[in-house]
PDB file of N, CA and C in Angstrom:
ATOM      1  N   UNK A   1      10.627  -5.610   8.713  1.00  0.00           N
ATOM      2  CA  UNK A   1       9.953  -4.811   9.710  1.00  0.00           C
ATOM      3  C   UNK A   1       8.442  -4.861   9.452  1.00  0.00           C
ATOM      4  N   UNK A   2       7.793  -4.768  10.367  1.00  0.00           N
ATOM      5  CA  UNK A   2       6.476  -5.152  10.646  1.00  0.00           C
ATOM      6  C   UNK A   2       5.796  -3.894  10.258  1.00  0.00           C
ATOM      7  N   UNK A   3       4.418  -3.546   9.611  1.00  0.00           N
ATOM      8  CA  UNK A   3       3.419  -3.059   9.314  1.00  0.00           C
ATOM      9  C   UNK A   3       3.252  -2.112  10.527  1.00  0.00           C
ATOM     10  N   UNK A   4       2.789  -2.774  11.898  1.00  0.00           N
ATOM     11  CA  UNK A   4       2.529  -2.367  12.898  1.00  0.00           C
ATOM     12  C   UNK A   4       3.585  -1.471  13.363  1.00  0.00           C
ATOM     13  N   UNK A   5       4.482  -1.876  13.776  1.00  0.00           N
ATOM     14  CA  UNK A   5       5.698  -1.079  14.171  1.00  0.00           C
ATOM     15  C   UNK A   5       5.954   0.236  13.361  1.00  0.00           C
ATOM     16  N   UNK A   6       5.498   0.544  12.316  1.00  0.00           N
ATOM     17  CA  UNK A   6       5.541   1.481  11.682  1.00  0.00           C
ATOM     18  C   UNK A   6       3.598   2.316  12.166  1.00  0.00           C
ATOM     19  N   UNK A   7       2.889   1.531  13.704  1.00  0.00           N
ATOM     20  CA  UNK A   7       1.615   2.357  13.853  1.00  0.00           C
ATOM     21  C   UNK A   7       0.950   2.088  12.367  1.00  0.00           C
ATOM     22  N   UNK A   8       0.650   1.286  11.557  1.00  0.00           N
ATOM     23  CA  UNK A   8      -0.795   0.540  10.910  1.00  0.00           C
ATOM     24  C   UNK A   8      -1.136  -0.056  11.566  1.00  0.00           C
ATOM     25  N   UNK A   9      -2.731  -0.005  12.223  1.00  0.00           N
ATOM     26  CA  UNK A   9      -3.912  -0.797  12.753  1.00  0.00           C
ATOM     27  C   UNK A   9      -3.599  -2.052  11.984  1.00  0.00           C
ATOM     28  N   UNK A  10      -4.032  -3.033  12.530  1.00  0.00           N
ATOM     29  CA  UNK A  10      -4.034  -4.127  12.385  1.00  0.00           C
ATOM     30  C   UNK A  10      -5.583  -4.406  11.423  1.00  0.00           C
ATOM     31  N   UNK A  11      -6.601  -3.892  12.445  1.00  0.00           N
ATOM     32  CA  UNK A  11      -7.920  -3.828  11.751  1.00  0.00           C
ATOM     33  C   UNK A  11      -7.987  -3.439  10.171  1.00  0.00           C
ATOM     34  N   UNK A  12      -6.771  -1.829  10.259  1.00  0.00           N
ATOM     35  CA  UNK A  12      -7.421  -1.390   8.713  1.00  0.00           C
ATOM     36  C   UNK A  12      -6.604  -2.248   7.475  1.00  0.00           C
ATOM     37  N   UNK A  13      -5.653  -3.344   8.025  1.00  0.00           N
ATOM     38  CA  UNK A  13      -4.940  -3.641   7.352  1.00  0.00           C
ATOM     39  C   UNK A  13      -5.817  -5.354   6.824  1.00  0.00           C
ATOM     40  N   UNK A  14      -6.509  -5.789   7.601  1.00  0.00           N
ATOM     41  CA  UNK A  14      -7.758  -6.523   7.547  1.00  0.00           C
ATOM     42  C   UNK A  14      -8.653  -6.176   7.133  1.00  0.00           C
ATOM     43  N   UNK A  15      -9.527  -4.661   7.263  1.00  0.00           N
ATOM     44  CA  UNK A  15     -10.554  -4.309   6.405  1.00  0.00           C
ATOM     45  C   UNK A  15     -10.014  -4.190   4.984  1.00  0.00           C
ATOM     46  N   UNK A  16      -8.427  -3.643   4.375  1.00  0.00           N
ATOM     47  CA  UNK A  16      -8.432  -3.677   3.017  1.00  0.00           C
ATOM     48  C   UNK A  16      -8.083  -4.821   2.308  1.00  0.00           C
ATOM     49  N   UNK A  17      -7.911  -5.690   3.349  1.00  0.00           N
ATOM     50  CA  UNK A  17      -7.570  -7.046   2.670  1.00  0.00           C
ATOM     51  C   UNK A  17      -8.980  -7.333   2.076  1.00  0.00           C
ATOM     52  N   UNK A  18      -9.969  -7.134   2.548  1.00  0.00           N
ATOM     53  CA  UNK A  18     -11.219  -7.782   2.858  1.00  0.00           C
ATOM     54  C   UNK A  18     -12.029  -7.160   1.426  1.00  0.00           C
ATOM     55  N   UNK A  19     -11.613  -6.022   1.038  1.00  0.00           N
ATOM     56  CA  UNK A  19     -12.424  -5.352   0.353  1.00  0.00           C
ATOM     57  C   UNK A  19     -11.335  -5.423  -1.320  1.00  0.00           C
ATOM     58  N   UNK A  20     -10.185  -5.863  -0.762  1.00  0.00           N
ATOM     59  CA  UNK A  20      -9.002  -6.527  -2.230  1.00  0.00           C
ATOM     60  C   UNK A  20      -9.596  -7.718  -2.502  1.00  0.00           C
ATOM     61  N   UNK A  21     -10.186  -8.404  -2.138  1.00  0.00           N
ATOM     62  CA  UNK A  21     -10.996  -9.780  -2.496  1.00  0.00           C
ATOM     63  C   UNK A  21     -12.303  -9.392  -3.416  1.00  0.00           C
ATOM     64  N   UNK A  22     -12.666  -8.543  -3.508  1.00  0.00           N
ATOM     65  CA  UNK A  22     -13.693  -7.946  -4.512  1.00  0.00           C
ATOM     66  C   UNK A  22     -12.892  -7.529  -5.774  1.00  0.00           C
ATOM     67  N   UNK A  23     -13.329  -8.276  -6.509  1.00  0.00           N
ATOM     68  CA  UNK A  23     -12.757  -7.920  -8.127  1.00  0.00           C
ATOM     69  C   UNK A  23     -12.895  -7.235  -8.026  1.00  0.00           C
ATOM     70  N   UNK A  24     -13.836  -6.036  -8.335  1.00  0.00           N
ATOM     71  CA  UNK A  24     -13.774  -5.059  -9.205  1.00  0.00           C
ATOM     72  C   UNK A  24     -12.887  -3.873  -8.185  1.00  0.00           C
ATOM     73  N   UNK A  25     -13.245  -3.745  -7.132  1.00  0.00           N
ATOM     74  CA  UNK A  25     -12.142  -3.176  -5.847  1.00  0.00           C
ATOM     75  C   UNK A  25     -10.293  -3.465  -6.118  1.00  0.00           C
ATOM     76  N   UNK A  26     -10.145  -4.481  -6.456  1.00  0.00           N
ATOM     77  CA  UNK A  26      -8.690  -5.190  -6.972  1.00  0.00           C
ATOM     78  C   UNK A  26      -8.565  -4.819  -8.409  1.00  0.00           C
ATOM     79  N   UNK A  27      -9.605  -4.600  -9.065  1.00  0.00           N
ATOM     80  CA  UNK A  27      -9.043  -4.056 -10.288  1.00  0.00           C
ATOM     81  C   UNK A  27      -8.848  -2.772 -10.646  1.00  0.00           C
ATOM     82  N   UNK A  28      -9.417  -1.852  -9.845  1.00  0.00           N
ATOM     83  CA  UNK A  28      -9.143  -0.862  -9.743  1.00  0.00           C
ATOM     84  C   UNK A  28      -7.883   0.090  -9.138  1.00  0.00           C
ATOM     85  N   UNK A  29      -7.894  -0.828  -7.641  1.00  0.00           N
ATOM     86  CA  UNK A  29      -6.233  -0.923  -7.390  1.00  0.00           C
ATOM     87  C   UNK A  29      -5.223  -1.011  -8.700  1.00  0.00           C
ATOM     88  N   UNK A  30      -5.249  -2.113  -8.574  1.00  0.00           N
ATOM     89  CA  UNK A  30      -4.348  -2.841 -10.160  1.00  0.00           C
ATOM     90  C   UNK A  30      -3.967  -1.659 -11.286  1.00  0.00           C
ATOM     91  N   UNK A  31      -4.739  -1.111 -11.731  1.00  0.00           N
ATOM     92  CA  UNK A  31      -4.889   0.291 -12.736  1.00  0.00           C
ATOM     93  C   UNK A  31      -4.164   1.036 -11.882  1.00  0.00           C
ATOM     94  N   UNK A  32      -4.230   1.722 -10.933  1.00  0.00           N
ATOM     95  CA  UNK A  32      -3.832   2.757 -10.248  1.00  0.00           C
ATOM     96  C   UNK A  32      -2.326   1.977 -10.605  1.00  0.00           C
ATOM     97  N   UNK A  33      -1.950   1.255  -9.761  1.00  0.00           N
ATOM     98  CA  UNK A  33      -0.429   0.920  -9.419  1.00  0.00           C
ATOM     99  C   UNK A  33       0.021   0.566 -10.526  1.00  0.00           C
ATOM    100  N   UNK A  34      -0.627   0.438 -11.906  1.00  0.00           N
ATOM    101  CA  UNK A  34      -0.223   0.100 -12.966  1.00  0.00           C
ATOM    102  C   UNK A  34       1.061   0.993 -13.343  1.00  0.00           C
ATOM    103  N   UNK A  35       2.532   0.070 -13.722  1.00  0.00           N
ATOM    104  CA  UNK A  35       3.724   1.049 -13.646  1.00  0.00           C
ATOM    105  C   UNK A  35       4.255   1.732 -13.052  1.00  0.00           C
ATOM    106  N   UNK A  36       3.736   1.603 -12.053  1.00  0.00           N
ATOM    107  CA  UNK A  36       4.858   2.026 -10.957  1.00  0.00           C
ATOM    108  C   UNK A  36       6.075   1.551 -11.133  1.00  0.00           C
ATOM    109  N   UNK A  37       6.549   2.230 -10.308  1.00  0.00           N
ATOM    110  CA  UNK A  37       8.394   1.691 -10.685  1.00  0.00           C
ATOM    111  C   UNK A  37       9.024   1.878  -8.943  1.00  0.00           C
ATOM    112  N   UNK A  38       9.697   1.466  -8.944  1.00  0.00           N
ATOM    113  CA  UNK A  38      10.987   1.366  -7.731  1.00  0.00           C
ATOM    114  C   UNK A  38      11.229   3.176  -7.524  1.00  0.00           C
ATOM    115  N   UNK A  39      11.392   3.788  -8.471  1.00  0.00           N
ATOM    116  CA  UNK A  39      11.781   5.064  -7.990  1.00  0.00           C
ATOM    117  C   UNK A  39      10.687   5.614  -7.465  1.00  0.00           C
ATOM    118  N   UNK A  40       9.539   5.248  -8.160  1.00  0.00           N
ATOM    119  CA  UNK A  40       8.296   6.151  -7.704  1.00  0.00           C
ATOM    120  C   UNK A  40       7.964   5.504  -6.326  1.00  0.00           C
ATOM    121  N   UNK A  41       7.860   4.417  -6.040  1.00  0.00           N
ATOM    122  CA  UNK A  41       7.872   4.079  -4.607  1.00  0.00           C
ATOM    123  C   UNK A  41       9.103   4.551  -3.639  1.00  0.00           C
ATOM    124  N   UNK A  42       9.718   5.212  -4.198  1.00  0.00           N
ATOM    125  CA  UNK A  42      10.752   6.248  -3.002  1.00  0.00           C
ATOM    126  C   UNK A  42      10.471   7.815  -2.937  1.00  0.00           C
ATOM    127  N   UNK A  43       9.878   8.183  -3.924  1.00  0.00           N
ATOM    128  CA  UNK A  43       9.016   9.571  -3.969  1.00  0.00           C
ATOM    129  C   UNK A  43       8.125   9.410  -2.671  1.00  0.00           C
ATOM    130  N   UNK A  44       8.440  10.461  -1.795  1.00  0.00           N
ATOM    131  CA  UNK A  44       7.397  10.670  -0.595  1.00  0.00           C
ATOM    132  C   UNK A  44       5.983  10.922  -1.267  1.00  0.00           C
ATOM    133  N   UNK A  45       6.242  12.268  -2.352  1.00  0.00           N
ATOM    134  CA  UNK A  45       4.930  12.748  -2.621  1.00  0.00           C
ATOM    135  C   UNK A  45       4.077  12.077  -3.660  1.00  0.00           C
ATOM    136  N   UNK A  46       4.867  10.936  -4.892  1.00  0.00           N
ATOM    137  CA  UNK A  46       4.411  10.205  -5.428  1.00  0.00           C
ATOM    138  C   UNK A  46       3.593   9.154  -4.480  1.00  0.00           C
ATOM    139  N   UNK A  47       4.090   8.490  -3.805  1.00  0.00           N
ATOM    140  CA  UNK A  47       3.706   7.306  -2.560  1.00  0.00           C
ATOM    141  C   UNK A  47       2.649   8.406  -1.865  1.00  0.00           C
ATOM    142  N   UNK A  48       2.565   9.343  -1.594  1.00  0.00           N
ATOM    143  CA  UNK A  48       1.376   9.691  -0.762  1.00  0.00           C
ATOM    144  C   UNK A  48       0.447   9.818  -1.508  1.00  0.00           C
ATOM    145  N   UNK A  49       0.141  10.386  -3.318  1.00  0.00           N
ATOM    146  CA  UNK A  49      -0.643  10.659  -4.016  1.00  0.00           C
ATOM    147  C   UNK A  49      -1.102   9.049  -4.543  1.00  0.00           C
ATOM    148  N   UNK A  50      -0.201   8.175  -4.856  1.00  0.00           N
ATOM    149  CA  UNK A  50      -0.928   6.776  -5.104  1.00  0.00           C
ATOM    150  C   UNK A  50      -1.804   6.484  -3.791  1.00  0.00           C
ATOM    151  N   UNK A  51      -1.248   6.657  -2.688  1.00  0.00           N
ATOM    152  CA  UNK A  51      -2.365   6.046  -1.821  1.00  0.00           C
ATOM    153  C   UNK A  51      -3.695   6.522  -1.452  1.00  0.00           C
ATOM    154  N   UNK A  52      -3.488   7.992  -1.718  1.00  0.00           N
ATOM    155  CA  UNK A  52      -4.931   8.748  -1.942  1.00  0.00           C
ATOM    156  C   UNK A  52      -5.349   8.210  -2.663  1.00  0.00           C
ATOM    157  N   UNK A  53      -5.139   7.866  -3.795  1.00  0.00           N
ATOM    158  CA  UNK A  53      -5.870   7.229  -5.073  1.00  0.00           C
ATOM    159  C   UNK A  53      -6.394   6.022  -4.430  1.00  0.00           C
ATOM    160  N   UNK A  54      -5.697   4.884  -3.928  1.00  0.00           N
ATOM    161  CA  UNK A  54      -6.025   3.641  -3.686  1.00  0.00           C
ATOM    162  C   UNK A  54      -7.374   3.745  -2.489  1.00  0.00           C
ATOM    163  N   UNK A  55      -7.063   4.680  -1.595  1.00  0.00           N
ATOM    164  CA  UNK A  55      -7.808   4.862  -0.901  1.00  0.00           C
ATOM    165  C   UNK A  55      -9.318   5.297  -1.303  1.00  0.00           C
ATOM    166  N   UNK A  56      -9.186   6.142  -1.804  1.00  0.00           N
ATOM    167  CA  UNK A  56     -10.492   6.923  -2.384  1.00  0.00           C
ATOM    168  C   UNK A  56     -11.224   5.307  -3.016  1.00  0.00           C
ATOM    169  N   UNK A  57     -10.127   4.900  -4.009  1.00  0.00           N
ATOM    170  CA  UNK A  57     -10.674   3.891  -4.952  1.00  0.00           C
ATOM    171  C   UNK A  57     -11.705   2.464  -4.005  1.00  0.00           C
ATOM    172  N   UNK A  58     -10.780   2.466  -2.677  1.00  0.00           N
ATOM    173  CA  UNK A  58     -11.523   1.266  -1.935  1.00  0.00           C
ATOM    174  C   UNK A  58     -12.671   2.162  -0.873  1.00  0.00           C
ATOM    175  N   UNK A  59     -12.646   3.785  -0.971  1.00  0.00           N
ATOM    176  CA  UNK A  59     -13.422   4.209   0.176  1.00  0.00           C
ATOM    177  C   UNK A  59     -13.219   3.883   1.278  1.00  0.00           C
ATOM    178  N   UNK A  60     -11.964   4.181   1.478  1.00  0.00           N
ATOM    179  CA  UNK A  60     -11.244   3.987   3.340  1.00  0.00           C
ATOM    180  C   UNK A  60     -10.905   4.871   3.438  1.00  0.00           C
ATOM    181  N   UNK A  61     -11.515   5.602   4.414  1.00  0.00           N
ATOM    182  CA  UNK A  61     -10.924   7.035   4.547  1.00  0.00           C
ATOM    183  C   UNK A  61      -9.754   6.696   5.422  1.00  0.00           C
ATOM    184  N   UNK A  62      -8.387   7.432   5.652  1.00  0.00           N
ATOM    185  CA  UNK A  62      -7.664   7.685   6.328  1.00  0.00           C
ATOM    186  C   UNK A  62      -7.198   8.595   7.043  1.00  0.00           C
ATOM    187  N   UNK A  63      -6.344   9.057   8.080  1.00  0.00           N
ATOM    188  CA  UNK A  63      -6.516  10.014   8.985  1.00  0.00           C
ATOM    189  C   UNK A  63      -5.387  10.556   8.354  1.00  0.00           C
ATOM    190  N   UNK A  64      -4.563  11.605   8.929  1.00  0.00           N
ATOM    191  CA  UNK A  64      -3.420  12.039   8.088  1.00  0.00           C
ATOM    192  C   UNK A  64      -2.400  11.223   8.796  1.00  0.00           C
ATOM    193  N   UNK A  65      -2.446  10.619  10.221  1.00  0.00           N
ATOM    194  CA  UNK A  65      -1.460   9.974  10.919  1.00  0.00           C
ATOM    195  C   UNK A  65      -1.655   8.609  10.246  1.00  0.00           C
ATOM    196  N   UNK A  66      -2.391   8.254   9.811  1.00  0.00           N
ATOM    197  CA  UNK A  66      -2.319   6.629   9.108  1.00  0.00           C
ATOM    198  C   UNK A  66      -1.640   7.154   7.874  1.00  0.00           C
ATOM    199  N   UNK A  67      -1.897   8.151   6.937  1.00  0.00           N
ATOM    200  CA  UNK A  67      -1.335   8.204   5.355  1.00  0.00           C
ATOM    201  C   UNK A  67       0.266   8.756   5.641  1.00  0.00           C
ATOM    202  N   UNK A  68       0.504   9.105   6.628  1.00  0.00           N
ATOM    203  CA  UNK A  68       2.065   9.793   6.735  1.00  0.00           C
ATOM    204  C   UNK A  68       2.437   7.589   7.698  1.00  0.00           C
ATOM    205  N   UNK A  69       1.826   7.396   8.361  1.00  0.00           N
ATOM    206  CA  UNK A  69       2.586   5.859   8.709  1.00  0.00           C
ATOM    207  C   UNK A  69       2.892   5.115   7.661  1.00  0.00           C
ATOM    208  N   UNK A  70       1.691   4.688   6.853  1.00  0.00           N
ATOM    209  CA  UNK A  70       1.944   3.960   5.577  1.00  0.00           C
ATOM    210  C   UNK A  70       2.462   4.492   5.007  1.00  0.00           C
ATOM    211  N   UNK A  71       2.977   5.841   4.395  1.00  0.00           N
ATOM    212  CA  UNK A  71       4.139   6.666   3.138  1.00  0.00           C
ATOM    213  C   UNK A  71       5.177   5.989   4.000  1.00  0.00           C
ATOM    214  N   UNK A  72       5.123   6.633   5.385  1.00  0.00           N
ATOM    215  CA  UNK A  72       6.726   5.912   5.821  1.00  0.00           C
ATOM    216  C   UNK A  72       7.255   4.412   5.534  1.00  0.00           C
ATOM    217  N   UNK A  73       5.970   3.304   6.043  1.00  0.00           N
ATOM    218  CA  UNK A  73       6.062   2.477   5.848  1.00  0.00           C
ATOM    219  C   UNK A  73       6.837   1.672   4.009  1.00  0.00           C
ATOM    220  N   UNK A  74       5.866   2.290   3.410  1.00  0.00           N
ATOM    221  CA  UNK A  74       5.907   2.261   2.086  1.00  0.00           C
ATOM    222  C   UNK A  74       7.992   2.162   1.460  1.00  0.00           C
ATOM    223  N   UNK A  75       8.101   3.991   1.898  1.00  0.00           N
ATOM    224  CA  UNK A  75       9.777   4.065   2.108  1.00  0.00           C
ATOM    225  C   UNK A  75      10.439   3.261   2.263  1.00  0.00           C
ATOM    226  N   UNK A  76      10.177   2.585   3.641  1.00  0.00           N
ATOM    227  CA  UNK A  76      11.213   2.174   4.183  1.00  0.00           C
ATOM    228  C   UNK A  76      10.961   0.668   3.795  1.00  0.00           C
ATOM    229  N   UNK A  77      10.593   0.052   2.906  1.00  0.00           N
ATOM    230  CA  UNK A  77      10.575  -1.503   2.101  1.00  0.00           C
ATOM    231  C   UNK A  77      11.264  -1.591   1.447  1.00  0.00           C
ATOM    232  N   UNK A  78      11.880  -0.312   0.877  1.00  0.00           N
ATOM    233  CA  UNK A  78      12.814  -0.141  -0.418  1.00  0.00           C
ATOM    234  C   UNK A  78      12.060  -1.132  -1.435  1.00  0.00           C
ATOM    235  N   UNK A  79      10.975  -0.951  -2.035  1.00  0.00           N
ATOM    236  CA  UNK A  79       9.945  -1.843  -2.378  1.00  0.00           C
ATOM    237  C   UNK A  79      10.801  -1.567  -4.426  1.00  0.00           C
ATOM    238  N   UNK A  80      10.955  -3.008  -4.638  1.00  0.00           N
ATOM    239  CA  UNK A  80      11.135  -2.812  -6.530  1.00  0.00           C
ATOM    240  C   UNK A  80      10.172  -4.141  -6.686  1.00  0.00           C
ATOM    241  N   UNK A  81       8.955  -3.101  -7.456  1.00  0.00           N
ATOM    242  CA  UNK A  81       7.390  -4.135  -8.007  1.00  0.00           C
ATOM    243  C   UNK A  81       7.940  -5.046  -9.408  1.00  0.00           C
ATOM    244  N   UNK A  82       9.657  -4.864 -10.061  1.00  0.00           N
ATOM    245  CA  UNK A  82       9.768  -5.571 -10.256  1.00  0.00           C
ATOM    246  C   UNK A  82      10.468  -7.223 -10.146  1.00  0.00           C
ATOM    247  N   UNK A  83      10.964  -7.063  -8.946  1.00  0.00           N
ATOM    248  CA  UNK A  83      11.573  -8.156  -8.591  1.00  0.00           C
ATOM    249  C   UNK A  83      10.700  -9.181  -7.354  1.00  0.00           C
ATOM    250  N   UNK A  84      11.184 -10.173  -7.604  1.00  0.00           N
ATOM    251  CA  UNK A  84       9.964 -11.113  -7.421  1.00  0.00           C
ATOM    252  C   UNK A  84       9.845 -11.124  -5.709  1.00  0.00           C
ATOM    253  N   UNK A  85      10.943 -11.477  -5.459  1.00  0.00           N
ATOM    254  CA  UNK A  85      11.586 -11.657  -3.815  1.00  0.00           C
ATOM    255  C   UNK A  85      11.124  -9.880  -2.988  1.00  0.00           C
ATOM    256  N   UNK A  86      10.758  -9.284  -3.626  1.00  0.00           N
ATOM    257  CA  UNK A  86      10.449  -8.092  -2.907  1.00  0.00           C
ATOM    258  C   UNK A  86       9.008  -8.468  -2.855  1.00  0.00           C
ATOM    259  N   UNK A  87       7.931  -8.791  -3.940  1.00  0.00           N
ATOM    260  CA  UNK A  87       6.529  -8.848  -3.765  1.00  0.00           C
ATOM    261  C   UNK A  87       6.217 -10.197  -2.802  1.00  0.00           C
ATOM    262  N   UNK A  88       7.005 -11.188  -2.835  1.00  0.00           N
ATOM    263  CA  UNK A  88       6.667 -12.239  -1.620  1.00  0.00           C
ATOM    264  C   UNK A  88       7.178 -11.983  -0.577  1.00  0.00           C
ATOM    265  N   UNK A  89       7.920 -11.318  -0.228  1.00  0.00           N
ATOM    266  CA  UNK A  89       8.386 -10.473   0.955  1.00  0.00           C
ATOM    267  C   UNK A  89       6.946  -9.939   1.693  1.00  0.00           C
ATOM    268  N   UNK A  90       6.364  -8.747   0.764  1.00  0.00           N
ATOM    269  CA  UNK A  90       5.730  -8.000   0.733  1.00  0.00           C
ATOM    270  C   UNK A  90       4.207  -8.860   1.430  1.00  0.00           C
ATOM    271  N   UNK A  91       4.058 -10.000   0.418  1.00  0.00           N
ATOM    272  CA  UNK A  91       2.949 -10.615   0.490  1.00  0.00           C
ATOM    273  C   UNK A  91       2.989 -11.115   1.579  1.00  0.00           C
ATOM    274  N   UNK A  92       4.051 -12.446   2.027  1.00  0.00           N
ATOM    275  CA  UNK A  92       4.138 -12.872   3.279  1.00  0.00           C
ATOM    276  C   UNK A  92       3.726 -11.848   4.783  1.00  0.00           C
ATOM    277  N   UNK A  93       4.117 -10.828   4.276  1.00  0.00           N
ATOM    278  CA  UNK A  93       3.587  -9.833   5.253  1.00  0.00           C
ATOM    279  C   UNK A  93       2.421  -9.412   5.476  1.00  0.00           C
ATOM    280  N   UNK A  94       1.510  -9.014   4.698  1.00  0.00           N
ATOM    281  CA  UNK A  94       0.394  -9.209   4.832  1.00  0.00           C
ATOM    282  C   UNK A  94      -0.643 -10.626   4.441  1.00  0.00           C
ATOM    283  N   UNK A  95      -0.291 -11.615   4.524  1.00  0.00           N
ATOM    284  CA  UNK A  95      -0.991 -12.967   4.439  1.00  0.00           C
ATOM    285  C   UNK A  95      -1.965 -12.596   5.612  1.00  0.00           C
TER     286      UNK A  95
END
């Protein structure tokens, strides 16, 4: 399922690509998501508090209707950061 279909702009999903190409922006990400796990990406309130973080960290503000789309979004990937076929999944999607 598509990004969009879950209501993410297309744009903001291009502006953070844009600003993940800056090392030090990507490394800061990187830290944040450091250890995450599969369960914590099914935590509503864990998944909403990492993305505040990520957000703040790249200075994208978000509206509350974009941070409740992406938590949903997030959910519904059934996302495990350790298996490989989930992060090229993941990636292919935002290429």
């Amino acid at each position: 399922m598509s990004y969009q279909q879950f209501g993410i702009p297309r744009e903001l999903v291009e502006r953070i690509k844009v600003k993940l190409k800056n090392p030090i922006a990507k490394d800061k990400v990187k830290r944040i998501l450091d250890g995450v796990t599969k369960y914590d990406l099914q935590d509503k309130a864990k998944v909403s508090t990492l993305l505040a973080k990520v957000a703040k960290a790249l200075n994208e503000p978000l509206s509350p209707s974009q941070s409740s789309n992406i938590v949903q979004f997030v959910l519904a990937q059934k996302i495990d950061p350790s298996n490989t076929f989930h992060l090229l999944k993941l990636w292919g999607m935002f290429r």
